[in-house]
PDB file of N, CA and C in Angstrom:
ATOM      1  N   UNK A   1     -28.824 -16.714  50.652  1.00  0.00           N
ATOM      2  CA  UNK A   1     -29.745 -17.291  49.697  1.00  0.00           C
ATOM      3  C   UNK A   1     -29.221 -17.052  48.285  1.00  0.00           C
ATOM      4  N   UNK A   2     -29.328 -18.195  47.322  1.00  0.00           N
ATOM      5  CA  UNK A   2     -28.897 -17.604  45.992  1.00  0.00           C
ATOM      6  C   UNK A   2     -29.625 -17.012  45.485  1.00  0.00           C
ATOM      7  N   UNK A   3     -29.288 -16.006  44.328  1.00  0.00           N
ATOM      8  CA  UNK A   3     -30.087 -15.336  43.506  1.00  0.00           C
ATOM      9  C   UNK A   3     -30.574 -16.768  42.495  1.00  0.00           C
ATOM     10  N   UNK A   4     -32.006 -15.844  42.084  1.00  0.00           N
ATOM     11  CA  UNK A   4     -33.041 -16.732  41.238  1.00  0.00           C
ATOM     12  C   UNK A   4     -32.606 -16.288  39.907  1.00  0.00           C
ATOM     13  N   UNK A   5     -32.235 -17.513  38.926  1.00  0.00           N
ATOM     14  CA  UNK A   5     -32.260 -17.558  37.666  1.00  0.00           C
ATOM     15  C   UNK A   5     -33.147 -18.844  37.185  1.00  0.00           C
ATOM     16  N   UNK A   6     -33.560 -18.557  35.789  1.00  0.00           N
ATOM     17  CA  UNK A   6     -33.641 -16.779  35.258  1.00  0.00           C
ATOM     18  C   UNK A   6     -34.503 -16.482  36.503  1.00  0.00           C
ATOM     19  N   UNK A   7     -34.486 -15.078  35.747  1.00  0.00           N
ATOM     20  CA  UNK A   7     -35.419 -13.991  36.739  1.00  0.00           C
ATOM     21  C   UNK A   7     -36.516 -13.693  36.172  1.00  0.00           C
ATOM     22  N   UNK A   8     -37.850 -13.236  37.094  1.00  0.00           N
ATOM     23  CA  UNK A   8     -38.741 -13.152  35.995  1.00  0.00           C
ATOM     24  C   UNK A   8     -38.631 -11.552  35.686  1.00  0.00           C
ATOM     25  N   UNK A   9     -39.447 -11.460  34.913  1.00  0.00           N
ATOM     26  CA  UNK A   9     -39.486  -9.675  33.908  1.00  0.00           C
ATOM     27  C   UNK A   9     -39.693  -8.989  34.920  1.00  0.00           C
ATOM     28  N   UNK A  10     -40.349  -8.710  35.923  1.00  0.00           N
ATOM     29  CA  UNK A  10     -40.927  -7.530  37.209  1.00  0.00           C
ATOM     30  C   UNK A  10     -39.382  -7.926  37.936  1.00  0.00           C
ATOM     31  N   UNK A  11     -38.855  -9.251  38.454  1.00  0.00           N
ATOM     32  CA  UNK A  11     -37.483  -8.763  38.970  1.00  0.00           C
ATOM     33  C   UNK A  11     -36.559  -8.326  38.368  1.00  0.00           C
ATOM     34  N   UNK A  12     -36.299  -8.808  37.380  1.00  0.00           N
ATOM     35  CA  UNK A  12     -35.179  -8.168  36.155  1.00  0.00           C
ATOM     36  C   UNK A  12     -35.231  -7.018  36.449  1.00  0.00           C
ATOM     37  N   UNK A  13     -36.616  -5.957  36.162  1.00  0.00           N
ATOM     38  CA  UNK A  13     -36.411  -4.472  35.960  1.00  0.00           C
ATOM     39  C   UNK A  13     -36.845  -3.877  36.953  1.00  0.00           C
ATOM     40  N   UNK A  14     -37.050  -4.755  38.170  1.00  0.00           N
ATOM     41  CA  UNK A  14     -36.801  -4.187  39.399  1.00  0.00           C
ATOM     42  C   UNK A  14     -35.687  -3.658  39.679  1.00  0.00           C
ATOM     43  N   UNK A  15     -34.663  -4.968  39.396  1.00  0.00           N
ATOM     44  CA  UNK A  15     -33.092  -4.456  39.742  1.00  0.00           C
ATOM     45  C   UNK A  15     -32.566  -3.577  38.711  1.00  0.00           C
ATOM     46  N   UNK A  16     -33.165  -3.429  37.628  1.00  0.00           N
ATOM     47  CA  UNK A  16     -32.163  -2.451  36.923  1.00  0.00           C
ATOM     48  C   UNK A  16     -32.465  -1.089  37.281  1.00  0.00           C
ATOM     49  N   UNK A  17     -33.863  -0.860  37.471  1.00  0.00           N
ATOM     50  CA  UNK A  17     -34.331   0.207  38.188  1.00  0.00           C
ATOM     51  C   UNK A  17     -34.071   0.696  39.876  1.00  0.00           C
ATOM     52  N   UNK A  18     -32.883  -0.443  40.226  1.00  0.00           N
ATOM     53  CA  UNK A  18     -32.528   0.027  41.103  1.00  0.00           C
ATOM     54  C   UNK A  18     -30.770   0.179  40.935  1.00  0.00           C
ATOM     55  N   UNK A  19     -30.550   0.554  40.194  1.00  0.00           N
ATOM     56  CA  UNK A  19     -29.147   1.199  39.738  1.00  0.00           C
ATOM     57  C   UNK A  19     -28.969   2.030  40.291  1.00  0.00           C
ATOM     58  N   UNK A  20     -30.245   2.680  40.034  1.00  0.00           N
ATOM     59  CA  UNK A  20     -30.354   4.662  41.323  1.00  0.00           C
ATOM     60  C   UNK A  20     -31.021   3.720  42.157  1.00  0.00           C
ATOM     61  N   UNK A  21     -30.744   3.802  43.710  1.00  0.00           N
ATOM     62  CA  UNK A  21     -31.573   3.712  44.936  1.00  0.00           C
ATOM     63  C   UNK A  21     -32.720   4.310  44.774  1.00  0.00           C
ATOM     64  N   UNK A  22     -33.954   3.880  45.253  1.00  0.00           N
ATOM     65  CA  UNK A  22     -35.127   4.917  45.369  1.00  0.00           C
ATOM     66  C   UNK A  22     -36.158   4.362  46.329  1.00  0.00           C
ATOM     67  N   UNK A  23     -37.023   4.946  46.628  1.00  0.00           N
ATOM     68  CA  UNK A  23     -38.582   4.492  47.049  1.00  0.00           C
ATOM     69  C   UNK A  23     -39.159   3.764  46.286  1.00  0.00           C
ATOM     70  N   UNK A  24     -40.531   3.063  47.269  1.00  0.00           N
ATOM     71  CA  UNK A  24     -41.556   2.710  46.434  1.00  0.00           C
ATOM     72  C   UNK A  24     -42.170   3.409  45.042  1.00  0.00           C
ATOM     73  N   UNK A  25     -42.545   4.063  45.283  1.00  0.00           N
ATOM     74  CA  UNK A  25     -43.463   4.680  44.447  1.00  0.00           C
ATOM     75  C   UNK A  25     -42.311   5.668  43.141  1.00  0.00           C
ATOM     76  N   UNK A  26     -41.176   5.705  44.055  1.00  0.00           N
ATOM     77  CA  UNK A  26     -40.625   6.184  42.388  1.00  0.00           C
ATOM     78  C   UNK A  26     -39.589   4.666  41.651  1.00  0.00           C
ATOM     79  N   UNK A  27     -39.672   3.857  42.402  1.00  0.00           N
ATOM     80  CA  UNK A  27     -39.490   2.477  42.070  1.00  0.00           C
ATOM     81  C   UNK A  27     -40.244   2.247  40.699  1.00  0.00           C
ATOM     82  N   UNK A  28     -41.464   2.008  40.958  1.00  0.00           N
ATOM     83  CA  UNK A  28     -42.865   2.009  39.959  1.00  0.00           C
ATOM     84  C   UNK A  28     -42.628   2.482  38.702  1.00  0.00           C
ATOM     85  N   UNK A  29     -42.131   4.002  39.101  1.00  0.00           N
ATOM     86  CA  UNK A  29     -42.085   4.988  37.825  1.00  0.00           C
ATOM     87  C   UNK A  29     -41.126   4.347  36.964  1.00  0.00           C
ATOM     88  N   UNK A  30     -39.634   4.421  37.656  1.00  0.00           N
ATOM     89  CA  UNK A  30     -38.209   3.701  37.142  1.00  0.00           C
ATOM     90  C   UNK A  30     -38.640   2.524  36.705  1.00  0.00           C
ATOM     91  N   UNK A  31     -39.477   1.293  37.094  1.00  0.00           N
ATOM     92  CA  UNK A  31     -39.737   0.299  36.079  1.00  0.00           C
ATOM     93  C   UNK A  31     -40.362   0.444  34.853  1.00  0.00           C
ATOM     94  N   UNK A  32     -40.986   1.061  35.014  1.00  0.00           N
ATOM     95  CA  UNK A  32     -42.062   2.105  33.450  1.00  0.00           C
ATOM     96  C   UNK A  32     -40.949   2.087  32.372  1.00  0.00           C
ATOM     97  N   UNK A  33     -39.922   3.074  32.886  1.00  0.00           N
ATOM     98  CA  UNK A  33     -39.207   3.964  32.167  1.00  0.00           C
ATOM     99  C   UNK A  33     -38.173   2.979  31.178  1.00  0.00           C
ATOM    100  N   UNK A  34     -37.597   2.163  32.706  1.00  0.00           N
ATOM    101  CA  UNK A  34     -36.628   1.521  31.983  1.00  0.00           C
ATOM    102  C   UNK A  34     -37.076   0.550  31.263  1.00  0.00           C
ATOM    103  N   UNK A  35     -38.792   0.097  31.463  1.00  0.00           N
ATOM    104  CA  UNK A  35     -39.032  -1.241  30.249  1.00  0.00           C
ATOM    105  C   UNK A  35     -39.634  -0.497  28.689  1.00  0.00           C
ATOM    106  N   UNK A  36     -39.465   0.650  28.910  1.00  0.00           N
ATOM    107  CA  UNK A  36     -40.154   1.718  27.558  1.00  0.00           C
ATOM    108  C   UNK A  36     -41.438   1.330  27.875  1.00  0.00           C
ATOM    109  N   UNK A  37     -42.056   1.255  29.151  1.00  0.00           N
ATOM    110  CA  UNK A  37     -43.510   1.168  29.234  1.00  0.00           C
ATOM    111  C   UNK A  37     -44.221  -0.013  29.051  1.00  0.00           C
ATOM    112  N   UNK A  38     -43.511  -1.358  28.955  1.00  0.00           N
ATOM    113  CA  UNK A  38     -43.969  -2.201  28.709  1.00  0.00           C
ATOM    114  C   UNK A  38     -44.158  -3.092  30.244  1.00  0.00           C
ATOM    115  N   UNK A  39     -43.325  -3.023  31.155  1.00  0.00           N
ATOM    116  CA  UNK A  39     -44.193  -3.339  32.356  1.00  0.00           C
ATOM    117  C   UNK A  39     -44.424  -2.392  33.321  1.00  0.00           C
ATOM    118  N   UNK A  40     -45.531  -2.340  33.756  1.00  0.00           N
ATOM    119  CA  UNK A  40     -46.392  -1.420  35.236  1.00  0.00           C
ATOM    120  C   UNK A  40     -46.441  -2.163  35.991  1.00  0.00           C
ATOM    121  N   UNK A  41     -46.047  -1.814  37.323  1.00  0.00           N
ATOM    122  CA  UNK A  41     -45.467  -2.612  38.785  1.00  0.00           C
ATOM    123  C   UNK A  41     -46.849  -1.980  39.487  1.00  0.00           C
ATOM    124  N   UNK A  42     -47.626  -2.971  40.515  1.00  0.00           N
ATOM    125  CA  UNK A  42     -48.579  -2.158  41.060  1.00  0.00           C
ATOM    126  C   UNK A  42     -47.848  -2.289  42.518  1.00  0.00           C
ATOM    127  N   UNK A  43     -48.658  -1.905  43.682  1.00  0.00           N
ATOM    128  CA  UNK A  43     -47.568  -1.489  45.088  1.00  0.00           C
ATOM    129  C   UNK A  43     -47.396  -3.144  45.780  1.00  0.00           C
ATOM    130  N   UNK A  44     -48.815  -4.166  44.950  1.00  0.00           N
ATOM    131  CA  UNK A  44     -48.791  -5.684  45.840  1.00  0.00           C
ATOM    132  C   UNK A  44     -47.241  -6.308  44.964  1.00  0.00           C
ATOM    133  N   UNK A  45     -47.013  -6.060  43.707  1.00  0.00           N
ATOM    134  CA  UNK A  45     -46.016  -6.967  43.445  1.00  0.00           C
ATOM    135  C   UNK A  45     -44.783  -6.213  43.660  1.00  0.00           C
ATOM    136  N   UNK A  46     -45.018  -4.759  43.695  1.00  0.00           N
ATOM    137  CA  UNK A  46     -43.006  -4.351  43.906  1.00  0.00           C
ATOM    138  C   UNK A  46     -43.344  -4.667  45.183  1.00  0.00           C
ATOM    139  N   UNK A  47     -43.852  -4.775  46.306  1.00  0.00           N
ATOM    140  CA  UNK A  47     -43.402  -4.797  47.680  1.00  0.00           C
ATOM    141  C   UNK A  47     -43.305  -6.153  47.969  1.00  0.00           C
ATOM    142  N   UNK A  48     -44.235  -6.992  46.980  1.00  0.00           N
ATOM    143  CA  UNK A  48     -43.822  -8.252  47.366  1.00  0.00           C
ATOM    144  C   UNK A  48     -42.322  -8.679  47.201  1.00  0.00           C
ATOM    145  N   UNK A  49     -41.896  -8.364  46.086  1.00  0.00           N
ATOM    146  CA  UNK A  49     -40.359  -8.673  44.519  1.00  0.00           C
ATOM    147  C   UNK A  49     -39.668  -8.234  46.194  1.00  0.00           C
ATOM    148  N   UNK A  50     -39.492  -7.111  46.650  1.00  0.00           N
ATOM    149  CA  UNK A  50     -38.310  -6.306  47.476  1.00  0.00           C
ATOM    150  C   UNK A  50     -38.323  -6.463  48.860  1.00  0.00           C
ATOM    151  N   UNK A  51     -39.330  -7.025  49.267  1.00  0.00           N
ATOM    152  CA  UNK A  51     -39.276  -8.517  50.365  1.00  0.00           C
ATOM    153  C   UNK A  51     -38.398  -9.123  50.320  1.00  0.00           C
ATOM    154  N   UNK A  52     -38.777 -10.254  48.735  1.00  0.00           N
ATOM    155  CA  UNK A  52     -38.386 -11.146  48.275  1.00  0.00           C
ATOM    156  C   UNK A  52     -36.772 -10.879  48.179  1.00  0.00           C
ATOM    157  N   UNK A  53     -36.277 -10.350  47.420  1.00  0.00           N
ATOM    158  CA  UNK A  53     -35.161  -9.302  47.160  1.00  0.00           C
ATOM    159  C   UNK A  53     -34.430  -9.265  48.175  1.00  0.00           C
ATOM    160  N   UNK A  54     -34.812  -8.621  48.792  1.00  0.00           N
ATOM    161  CA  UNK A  54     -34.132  -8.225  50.635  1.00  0.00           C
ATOM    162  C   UNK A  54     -33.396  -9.767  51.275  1.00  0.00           C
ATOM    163  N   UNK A  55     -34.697 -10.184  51.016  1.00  0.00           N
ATOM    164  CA  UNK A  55     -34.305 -11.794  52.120  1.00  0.00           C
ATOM    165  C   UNK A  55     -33.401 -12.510  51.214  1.00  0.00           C
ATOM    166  N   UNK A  56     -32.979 -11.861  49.832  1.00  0.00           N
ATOM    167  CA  UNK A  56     -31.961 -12.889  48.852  1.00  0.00           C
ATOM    168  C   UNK A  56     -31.039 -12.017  48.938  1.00  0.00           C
ATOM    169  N   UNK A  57     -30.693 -10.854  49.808  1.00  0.00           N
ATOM    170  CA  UNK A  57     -29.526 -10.428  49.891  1.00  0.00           C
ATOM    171  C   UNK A  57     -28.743  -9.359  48.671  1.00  0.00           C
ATOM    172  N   UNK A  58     -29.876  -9.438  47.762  1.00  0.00           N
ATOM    173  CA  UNK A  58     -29.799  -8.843  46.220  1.00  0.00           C
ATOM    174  C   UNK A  58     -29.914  -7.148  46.822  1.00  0.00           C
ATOM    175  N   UNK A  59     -30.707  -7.024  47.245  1.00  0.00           N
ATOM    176  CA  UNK A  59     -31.030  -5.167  47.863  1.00  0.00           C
ATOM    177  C   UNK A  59     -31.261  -4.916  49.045  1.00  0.00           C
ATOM    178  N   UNK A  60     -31.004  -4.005  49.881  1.00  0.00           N
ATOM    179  CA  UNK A  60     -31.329  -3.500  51.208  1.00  0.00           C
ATOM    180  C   UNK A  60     -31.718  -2.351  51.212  1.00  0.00           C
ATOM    181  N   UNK A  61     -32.194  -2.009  52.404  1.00  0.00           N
ATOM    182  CA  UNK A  61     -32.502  -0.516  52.829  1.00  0.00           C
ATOM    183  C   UNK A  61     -31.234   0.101  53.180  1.00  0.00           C
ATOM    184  N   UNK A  62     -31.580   1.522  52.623  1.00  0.00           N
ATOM    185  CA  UNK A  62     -30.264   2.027  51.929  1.00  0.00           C
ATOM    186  C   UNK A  62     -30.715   3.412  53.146  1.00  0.00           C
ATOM    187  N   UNK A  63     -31.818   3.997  53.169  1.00  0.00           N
ATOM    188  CA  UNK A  63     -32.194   4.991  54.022  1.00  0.00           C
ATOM    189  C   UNK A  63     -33.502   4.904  54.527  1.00  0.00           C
ATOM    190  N   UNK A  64     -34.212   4.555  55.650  1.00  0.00           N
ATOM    191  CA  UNK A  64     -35.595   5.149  56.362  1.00  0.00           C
ATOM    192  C   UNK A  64     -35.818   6.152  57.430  1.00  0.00           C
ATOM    193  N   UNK A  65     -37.229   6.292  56.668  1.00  0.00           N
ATOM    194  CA  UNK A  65     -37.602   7.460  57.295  1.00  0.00           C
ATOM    195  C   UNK A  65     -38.841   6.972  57.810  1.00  0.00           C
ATOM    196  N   UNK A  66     -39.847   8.006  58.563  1.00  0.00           N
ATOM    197  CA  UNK A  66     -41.094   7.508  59.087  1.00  0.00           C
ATOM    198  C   UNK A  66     -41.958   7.060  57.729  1.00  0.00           C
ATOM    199  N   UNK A  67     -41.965   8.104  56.492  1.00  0.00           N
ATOM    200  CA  UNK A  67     -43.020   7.976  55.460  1.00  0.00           C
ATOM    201  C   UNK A  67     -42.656   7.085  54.671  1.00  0.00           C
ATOM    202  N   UNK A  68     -40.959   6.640  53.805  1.00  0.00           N
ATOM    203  CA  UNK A  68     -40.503   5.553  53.205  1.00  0.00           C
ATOM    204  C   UNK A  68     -39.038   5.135  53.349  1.00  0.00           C
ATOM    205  N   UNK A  69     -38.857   3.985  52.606  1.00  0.00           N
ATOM    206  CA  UNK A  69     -37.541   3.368  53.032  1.00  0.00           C
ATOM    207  C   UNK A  69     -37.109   3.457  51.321  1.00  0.00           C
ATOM    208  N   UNK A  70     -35.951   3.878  51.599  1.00  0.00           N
ATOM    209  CA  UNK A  70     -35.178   4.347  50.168  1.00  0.00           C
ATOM    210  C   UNK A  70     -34.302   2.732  49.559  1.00  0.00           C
ATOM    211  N   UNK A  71     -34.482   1.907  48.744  1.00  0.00           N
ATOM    212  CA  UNK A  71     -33.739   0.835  48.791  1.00  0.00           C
ATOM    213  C   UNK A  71     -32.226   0.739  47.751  1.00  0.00           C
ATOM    214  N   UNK A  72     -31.576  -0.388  47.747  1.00  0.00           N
ATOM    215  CA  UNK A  72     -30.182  -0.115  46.664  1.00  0.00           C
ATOM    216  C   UNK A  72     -29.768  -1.781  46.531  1.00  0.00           C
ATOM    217  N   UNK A  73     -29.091  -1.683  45.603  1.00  0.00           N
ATOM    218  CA  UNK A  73     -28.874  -2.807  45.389  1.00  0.00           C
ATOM    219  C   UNK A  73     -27.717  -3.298  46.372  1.00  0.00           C
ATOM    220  N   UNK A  74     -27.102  -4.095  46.293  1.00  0.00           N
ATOM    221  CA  UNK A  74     -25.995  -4.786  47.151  1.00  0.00           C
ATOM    222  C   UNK A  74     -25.057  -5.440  45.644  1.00  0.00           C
ATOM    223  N   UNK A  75     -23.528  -5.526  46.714  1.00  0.00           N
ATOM    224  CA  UNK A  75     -23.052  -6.116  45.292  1.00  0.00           C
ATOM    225  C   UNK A  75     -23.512  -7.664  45.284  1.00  0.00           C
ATOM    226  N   UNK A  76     -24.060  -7.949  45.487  1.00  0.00           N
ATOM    227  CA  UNK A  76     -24.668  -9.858  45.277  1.00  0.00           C
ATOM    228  C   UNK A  76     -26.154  -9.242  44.234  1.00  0.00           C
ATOM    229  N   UNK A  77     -26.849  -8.132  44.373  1.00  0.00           N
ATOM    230  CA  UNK A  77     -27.509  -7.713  43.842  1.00  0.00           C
ATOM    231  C   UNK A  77     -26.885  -7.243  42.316  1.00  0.00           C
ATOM    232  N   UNK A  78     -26.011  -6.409  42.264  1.00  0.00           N
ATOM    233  CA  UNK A  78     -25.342  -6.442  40.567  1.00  0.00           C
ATOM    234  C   UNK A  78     -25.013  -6.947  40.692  1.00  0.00           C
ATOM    235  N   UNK A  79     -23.976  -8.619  41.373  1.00  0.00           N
ATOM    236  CA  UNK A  79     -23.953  -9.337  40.125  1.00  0.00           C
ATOM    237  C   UNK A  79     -24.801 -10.524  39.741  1.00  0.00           C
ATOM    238  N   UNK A  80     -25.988 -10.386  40.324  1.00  0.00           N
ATOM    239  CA  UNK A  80     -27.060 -11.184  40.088  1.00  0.00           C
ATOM    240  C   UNK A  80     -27.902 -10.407  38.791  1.00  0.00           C
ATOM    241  N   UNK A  81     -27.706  -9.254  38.879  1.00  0.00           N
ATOM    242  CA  UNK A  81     -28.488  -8.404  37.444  1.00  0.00           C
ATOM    243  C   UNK A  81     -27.482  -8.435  36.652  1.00  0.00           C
ATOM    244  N   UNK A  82     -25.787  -8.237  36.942  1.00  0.00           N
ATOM    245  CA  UNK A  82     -25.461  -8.716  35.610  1.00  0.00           C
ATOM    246  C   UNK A  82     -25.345 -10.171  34.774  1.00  0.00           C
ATOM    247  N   UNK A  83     -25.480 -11.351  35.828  1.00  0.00           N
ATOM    248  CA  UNK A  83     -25.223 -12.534  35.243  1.00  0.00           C
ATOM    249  C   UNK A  83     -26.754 -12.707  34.482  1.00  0.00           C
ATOM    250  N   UNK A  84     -27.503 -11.834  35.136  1.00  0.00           N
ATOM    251  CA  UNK A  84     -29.177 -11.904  34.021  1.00  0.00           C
ATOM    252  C   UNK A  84     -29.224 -11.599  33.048  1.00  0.00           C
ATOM    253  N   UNK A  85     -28.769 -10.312  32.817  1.00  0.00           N
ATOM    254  CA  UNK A  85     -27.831  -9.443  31.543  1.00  0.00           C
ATOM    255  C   UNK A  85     -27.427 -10.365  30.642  1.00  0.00           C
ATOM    256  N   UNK A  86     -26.541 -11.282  30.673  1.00  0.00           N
ATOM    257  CA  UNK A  86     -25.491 -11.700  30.591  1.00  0.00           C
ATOM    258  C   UNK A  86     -26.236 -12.861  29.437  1.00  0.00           C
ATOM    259  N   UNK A  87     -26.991 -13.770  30.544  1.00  0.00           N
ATOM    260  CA  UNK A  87     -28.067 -14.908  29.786  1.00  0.00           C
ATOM    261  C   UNK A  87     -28.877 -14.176  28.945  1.00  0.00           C
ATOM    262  N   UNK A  88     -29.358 -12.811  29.143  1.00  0.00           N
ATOM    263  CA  UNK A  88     -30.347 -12.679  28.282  1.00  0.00           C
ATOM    264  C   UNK A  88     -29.411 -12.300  26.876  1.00  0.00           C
ATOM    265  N   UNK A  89     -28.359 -11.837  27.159  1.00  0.00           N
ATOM    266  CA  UNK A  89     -27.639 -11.384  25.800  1.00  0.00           C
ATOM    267  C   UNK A  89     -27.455 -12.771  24.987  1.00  0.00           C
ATOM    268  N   UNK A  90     -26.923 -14.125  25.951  1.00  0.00           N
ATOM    269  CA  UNK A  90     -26.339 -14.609  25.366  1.00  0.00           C
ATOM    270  C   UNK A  90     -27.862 -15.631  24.443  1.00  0.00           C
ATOM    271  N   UNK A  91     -28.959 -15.344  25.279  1.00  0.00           N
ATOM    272  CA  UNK A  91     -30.563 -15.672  24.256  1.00  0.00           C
ATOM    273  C   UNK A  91     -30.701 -15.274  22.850  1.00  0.00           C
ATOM    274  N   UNK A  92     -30.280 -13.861  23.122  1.00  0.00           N
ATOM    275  CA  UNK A  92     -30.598 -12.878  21.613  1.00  0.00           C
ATOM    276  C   UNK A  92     -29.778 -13.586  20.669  1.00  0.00           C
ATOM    277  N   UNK A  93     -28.321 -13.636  20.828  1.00  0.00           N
ATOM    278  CA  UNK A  93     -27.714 -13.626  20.179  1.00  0.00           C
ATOM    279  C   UNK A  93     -27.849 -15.504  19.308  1.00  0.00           C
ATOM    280  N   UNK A  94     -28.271 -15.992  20.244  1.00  0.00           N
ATOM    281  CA  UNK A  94     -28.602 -17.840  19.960  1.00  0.00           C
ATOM    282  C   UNK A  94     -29.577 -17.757  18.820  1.00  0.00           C
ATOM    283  N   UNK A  95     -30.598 -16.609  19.399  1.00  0.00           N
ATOM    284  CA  UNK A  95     -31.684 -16.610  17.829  1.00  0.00           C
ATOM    285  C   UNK A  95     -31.603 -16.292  16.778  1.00  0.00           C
ATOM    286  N   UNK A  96     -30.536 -14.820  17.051  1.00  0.00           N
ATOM    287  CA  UNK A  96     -30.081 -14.084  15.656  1.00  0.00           C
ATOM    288  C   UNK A  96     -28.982 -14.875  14.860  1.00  0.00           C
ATOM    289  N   UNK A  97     -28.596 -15.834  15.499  1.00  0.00           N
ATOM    290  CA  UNK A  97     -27.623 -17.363  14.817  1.00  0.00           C
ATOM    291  C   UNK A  97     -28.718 -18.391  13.622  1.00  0.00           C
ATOM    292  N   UNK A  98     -30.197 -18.688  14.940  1.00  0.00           N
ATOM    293  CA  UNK A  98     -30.509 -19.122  14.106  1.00  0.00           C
ATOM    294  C   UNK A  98     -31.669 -18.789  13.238  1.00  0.00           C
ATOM    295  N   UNK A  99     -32.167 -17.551  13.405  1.00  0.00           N
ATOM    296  CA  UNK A  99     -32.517 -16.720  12.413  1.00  0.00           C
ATOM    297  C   UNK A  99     -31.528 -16.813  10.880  1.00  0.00           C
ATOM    298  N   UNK A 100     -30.370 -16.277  11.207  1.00  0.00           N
ATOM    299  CA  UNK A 100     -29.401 -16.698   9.730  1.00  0.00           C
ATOM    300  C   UNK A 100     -29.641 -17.804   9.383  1.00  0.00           C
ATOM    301  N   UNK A 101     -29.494 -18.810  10.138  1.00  0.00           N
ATOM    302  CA  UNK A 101     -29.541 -20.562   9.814  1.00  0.00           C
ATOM    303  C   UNK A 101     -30.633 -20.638   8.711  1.00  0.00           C
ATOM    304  N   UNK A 102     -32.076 -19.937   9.059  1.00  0.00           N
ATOM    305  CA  UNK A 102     -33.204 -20.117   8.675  1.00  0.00           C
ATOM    306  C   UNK A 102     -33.428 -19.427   7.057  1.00  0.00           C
ATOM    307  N   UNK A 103     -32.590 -18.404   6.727  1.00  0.00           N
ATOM    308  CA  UNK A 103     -32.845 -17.639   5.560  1.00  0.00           C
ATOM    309  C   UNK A 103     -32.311 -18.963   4.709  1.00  0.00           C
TER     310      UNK A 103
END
């Protein structure tokens, strides 16, 4: 399956928050962290996103156990977060062009 571009904001920093492998619930935390708090993942949309995720080949289960399944990215997974990277840099930089344009 191809990766989805763009991506929306909860997958974006899904995958960056999965740089470190982790669980659910410290999944959650790692999206917090890495958006400086600007998005909170509740358990219906990260489990939905890493479904979703899984079946696009972007992340797998990396370790399970009876209580949780530890997940990681795949390399189709970085380079689907870096070509996101990539567009979003090349956004900023389109505005701060025409931001100058505008003075």
């Amino acid at each position: 399956m191809e990766s989805p571009s763009p991506m929306t904001e909860a997958m974006y920093y899904l995958l960056l928050a999965l740089l470190r492998p982790a669980h659910g619930y410290l999944l959650m935390q790692q999206v917090s962290q890495v958006s400086g708090g600007r998005v909170a993942m509740g358990p219906g949309t990260l489990y939905g996103l890493l479904g979703k995720l899984e079946k696009a080949g972007l992340i797998q289960v990396q370790q399970e156990d009876q209580r949780r399944k530890t997940y990681a990215l795949t390399p189709a997974g970085r380079q689907a977060l870096r070509q996101e990277y990539e567009r979003l840099r090349r956004m900023v930089a389109d505005g701060e062009q025409a931001e100058v344009e505008m003075l």
